[in-house]
Protein backbone atom coordinates (compact mmCIF):
# COMPACT_ATOMS: atom_id res chain seq x y z
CA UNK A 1 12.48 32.08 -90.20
CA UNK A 2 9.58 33.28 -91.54
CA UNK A 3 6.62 33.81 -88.94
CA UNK A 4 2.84 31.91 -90.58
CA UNK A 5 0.33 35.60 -90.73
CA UNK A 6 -2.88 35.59 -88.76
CA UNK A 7 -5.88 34.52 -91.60
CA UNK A 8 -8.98 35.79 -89.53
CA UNK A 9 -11.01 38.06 -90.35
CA UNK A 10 -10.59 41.36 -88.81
CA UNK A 11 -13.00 41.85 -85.41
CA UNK A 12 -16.40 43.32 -86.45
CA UNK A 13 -19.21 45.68 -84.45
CA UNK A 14 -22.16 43.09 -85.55
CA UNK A 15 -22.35 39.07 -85.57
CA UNK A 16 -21.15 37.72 -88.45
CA UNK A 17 -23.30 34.45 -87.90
CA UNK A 18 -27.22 34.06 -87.99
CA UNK A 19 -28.41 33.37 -84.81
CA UNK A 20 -30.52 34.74 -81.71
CA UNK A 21 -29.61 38.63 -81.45
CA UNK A 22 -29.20 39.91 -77.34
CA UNK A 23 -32.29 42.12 -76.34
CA UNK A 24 -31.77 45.36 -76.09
CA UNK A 25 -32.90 44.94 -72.42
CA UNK A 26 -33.54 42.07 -69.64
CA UNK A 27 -36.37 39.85 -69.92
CA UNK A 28 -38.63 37.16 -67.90
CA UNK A 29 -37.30 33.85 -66.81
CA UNK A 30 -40.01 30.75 -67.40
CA UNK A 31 -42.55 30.19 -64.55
CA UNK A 32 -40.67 27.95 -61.69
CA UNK A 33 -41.23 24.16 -61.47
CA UNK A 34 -44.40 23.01 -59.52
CA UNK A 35 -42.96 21.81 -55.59
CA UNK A 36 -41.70 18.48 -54.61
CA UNK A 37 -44.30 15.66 -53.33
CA UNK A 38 -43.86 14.06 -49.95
CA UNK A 39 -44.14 10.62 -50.30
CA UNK A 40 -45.00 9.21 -47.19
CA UNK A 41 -43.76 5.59 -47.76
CA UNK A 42 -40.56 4.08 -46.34
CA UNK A 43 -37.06 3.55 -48.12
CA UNK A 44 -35.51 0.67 -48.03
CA UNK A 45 -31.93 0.30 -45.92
CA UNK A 46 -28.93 -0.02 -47.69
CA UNK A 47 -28.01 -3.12 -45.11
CA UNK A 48 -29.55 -5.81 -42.76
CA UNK A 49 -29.88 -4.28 -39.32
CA UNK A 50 -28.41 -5.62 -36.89
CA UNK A 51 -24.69 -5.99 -38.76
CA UNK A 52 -23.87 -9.77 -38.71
CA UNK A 53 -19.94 -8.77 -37.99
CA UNK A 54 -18.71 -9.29 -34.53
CA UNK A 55 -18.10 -6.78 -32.54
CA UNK A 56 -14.79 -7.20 -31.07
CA UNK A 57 -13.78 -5.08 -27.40
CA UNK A 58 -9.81 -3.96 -27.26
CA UNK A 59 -11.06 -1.62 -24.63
CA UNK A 60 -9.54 -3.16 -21.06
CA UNK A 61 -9.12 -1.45 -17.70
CA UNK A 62 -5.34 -1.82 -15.95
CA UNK A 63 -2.97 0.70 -13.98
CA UNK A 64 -1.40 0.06 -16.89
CA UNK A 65 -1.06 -1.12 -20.19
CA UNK A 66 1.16 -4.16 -19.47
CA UNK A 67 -1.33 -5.14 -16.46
CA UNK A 68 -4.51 -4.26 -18.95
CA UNK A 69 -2.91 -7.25 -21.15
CA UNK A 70 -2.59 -9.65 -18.75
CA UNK A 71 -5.49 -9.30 -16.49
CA UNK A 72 -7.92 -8.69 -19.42
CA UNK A 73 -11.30 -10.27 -19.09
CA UNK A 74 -15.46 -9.70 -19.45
CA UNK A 75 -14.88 -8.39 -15.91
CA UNK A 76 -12.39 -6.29 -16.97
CA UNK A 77 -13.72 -4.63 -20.16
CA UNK A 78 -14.09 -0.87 -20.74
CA UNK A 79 -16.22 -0.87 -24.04
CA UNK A 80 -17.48 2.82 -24.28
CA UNK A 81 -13.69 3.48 -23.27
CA UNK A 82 -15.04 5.20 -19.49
CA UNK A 83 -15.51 3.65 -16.59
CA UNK A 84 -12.69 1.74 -14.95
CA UNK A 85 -12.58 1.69 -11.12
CA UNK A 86 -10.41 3.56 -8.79
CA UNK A 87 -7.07 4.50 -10.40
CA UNK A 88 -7.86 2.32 -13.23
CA UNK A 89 -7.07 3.80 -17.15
CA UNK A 90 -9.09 2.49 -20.33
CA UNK A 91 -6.38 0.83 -22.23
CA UNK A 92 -7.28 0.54 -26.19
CA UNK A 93 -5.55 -2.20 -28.88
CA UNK A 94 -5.55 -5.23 -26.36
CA UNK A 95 -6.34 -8.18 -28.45
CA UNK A 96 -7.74 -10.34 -25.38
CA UNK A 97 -7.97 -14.25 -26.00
CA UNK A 98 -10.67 -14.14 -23.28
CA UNK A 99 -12.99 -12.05 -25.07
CA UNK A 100 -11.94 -12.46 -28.89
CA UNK A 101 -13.90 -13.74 -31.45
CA UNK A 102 -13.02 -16.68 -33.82
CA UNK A 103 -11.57 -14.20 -36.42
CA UNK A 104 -9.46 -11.42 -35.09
CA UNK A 105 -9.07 -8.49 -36.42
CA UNK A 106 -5.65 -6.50 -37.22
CA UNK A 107 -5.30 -3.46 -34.36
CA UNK A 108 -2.68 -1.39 -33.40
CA UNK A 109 -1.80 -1.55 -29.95
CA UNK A 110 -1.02 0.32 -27.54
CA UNK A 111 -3.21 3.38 -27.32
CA UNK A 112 -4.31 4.77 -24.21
CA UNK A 113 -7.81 6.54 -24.17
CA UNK A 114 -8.78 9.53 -23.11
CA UNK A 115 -11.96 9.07 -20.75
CA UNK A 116 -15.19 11.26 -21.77
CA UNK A 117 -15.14 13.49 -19.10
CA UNK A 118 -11.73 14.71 -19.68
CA UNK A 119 -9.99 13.11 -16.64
CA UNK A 120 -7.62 10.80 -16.20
């Protein structure tokens, strides 16, 4: 088996193309672009505001999670996930027919949270 020979011409010390030649040293760069304009009118949001989906709570207080689920209520709500009285823990993932919306939305359950302040 033969091996097909390289047909390129052999490297030279000057192009061997027209075209722009390199200076023999650096020059300037074109002037810079004027500055950006403020524009002092308002953008337009990329939504309504206020959303028009319901916000649904799965935040409920409970000494624990069993007793979050079945006491659950308004009364009984820990939405910012702090706050529960006494000995209480925030309990998150409790789909609560007491507070849910008409369309309910697909949590998993059984996550305790870790109040703010770092107690618990």
């Amino acid at each position: 088996i033969s091996l097909p020979r390289c047909l390129s011409p052999a490297p030279t010390d000057a192009p061997t193309g027209p075209g722009p030649r390199p200076s023999a040293s650096p020059t300037g760069s074109p002037a810079p672009t004027p500055k950006p304009t403020l524009s002092m009118s308002p953008t337009k949001l990329p939504t309504p505001s206020p959303s028009k989906s319901p916000m649904v709570n799965v935040l409920f207080c409970g000494e624990t999670y069993n007793e979050a689920v079945e006491n659950c209520s308004e009364a009984t709500a820990c939405p910012s996930g702090v706050g529960c009285p006494g000995t209480m823990q925030c309990y998150n993932g409790i789909m609560c027919p007491a507070t849910m919306a008409s369309t309910e939305p697909n949590f998993t359950t059984g996550q305790m949270m870790t109040p703010a302040d770092g107690s618990s």
